[in-house]
Protein backbone atom coordinates (compact mmCIF):
# COMPACT_ATOMS: atom_id res chain seq x y z
CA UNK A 1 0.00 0.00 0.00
CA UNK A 2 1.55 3.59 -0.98
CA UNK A 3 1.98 6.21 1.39
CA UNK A 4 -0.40 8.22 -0.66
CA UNK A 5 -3.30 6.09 -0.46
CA UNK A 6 -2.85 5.18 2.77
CA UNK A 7 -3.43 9.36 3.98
CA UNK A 8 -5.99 9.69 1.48
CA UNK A 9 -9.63 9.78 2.86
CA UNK A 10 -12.25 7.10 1.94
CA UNK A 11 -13.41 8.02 -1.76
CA UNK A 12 -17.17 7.90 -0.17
CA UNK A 13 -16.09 10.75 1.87
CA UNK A 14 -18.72 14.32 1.52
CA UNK A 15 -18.08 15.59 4.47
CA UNK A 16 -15.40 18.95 5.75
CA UNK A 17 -13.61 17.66 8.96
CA UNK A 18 -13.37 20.10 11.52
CA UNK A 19 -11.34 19.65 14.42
CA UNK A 20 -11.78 20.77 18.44
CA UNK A 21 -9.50 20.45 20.79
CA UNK A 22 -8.07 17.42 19.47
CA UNK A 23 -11.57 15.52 18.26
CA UNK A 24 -12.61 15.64 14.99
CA UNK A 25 -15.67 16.78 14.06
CA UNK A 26 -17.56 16.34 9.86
CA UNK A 27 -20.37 18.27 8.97
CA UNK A 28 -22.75 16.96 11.45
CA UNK A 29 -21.14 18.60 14.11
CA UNK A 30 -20.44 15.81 16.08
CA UNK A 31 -17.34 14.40 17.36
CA UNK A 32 -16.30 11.66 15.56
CA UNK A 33 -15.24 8.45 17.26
CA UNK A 34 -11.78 6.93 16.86
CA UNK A 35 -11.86 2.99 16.10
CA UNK A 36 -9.68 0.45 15.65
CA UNK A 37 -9.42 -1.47 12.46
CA UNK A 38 -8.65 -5.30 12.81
CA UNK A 39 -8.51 -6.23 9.12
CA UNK A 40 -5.37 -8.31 7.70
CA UNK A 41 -4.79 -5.08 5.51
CA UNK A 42 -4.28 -2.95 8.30
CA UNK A 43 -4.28 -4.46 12.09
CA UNK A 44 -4.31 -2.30 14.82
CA UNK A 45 -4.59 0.84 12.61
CA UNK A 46 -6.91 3.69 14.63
CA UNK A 47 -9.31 5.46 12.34
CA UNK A 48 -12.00 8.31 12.70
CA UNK A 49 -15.60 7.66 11.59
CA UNK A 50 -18.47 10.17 12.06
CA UNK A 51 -21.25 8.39 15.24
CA UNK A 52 -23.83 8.84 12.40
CA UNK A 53 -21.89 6.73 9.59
CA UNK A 54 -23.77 3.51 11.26
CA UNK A 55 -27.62 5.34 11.72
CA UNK A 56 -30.45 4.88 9.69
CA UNK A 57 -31.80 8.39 9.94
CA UNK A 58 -28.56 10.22 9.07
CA UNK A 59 -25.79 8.92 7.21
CA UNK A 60 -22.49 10.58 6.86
CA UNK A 61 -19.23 8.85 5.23
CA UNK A 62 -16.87 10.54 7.58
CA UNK A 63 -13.75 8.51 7.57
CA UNK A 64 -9.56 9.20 8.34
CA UNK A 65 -7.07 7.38 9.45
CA UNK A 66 -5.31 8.63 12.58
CA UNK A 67 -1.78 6.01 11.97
CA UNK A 68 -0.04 5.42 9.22
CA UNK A 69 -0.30 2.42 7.43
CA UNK A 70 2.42 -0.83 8.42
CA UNK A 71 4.51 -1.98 5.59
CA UNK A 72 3.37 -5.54 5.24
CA UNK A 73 5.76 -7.93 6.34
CA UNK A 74 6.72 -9.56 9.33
CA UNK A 75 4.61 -6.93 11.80
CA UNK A 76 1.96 -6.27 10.46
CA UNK A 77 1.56 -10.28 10.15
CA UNK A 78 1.86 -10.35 13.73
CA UNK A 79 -0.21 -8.28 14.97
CA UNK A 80 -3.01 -10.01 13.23
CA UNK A 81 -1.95 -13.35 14.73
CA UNK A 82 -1.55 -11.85 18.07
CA UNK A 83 -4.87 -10.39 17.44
CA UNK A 84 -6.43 -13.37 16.56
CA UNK A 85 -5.05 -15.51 19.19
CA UNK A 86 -6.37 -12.37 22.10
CA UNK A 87 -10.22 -13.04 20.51
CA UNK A 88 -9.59 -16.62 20.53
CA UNK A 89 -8.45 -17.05 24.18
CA UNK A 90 -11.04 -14.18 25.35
CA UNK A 91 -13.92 -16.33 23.15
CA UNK A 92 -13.21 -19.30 25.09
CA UNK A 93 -13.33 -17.46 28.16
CA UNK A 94 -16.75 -16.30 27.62
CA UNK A 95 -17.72 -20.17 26.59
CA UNK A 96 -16.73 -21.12 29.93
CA UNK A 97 -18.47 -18.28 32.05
CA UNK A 98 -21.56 -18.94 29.82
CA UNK A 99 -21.52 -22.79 30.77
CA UNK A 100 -20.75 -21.92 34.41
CA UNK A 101 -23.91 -19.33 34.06
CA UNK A 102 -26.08 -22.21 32.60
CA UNK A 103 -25.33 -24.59 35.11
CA UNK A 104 -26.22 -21.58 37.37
CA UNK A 105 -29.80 -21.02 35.98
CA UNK A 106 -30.39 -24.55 35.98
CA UNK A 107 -29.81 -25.13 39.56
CA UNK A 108 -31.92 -22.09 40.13
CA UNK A 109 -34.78 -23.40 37.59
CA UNK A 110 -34.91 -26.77 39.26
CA UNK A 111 -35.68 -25.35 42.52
CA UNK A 112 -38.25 -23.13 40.90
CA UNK A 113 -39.91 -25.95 39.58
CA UNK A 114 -40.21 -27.62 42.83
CA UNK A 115 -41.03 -24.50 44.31
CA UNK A 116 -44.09 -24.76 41.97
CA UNK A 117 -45.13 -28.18 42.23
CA UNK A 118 -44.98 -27.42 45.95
CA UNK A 119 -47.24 -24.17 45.61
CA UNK A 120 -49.34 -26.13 43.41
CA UNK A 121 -49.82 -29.12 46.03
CA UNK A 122 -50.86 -26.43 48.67
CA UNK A 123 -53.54 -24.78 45.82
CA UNK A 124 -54.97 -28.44 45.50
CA UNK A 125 -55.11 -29.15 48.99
CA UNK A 126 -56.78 -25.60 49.50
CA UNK A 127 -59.49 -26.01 47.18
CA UNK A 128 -60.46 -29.24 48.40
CA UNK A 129 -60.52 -27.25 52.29
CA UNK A 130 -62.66 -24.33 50.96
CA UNK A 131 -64.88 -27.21 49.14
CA UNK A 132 -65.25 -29.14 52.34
CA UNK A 133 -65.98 -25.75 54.38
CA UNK A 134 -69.08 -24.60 51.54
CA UNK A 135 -70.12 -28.48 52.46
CA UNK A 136 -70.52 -28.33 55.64
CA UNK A 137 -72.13 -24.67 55.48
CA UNK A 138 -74.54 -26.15 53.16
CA UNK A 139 -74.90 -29.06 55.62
CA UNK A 140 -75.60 -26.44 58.89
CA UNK A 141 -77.84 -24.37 56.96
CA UNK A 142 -80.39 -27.05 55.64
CA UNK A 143 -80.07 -28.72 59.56
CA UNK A 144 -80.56 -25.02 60.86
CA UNK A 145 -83.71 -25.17 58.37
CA UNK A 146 -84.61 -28.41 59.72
CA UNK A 147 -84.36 -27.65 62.76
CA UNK A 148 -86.27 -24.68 62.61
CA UNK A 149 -88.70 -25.89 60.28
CA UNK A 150 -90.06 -29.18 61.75
């Protein structure tokens, strides 16, 4: 990759860049946001992109790179690996704290469910009370008219 190229803005670029204290702003007035590219072309490489680039309502094609472009070769080769091997190691980390999480919510679920069966036991067992109380209600009642009666 040339030295010119490299500089040179995205060809999709419209927008002026403006910058303030340090930040770079385009034509929407709004700071742009430095990134990181992780490409094989250029690893590790910070760029500027306008917040808005990624929205549906506004679009601007803000783009610059802040570094200049590796040579490829040897370090720029590395980086990449060294990249790759960070988001491999930090993937596998995240495998293992989401299988320690689902064992986690399992444990929890199962007592849950027992939780339920047992609240559900107790509802059963509480109908069939209030049925037997209406019963014998019914039951004093017609004696009370029974009694009253004859």
């Amino acid at each position: 990759m040339s030295m010119n190229s490299s500089n040179a803005r995205n060809r999709l670029q419209v927008a002026r860049v403006f910058v303030k204290d340090d930040v770079n702003n385009c034509d929407c007035d709004v700071p742009a946001k430095e990134r990181t590219c992780w490409k094989l072309t250029n690893p590790g490489r910070r760029f500027w992109n306008c917040n808005n680039s990624l929205t549906r309502l506004r679009k601007c094609d803000y783009f610059e790179w802040k570094d200049v472009a590796l040579e490829d070769g040897y370090y720029k080769n590395l980086i990449y690996s060294m990249k790759q091997q960070l988001d491999s190691k930090e993937d596998l980390g995240v495998i293992k704290n989401l299988r320690t999480n689902n064992v986690e919510l399992e444990f929890l679920l199962s007592k849950e469910k027992s939780l339920v069966v047992s609240m559900e036991k107790g509802m059963c067992d509480s109908k069939k009370s209030i049925h037997m109380y209406k019963l014998l209600v019914v039951v004093l009642i017609v004696g009370y008219l029974m009694f009253v009666l004859f």
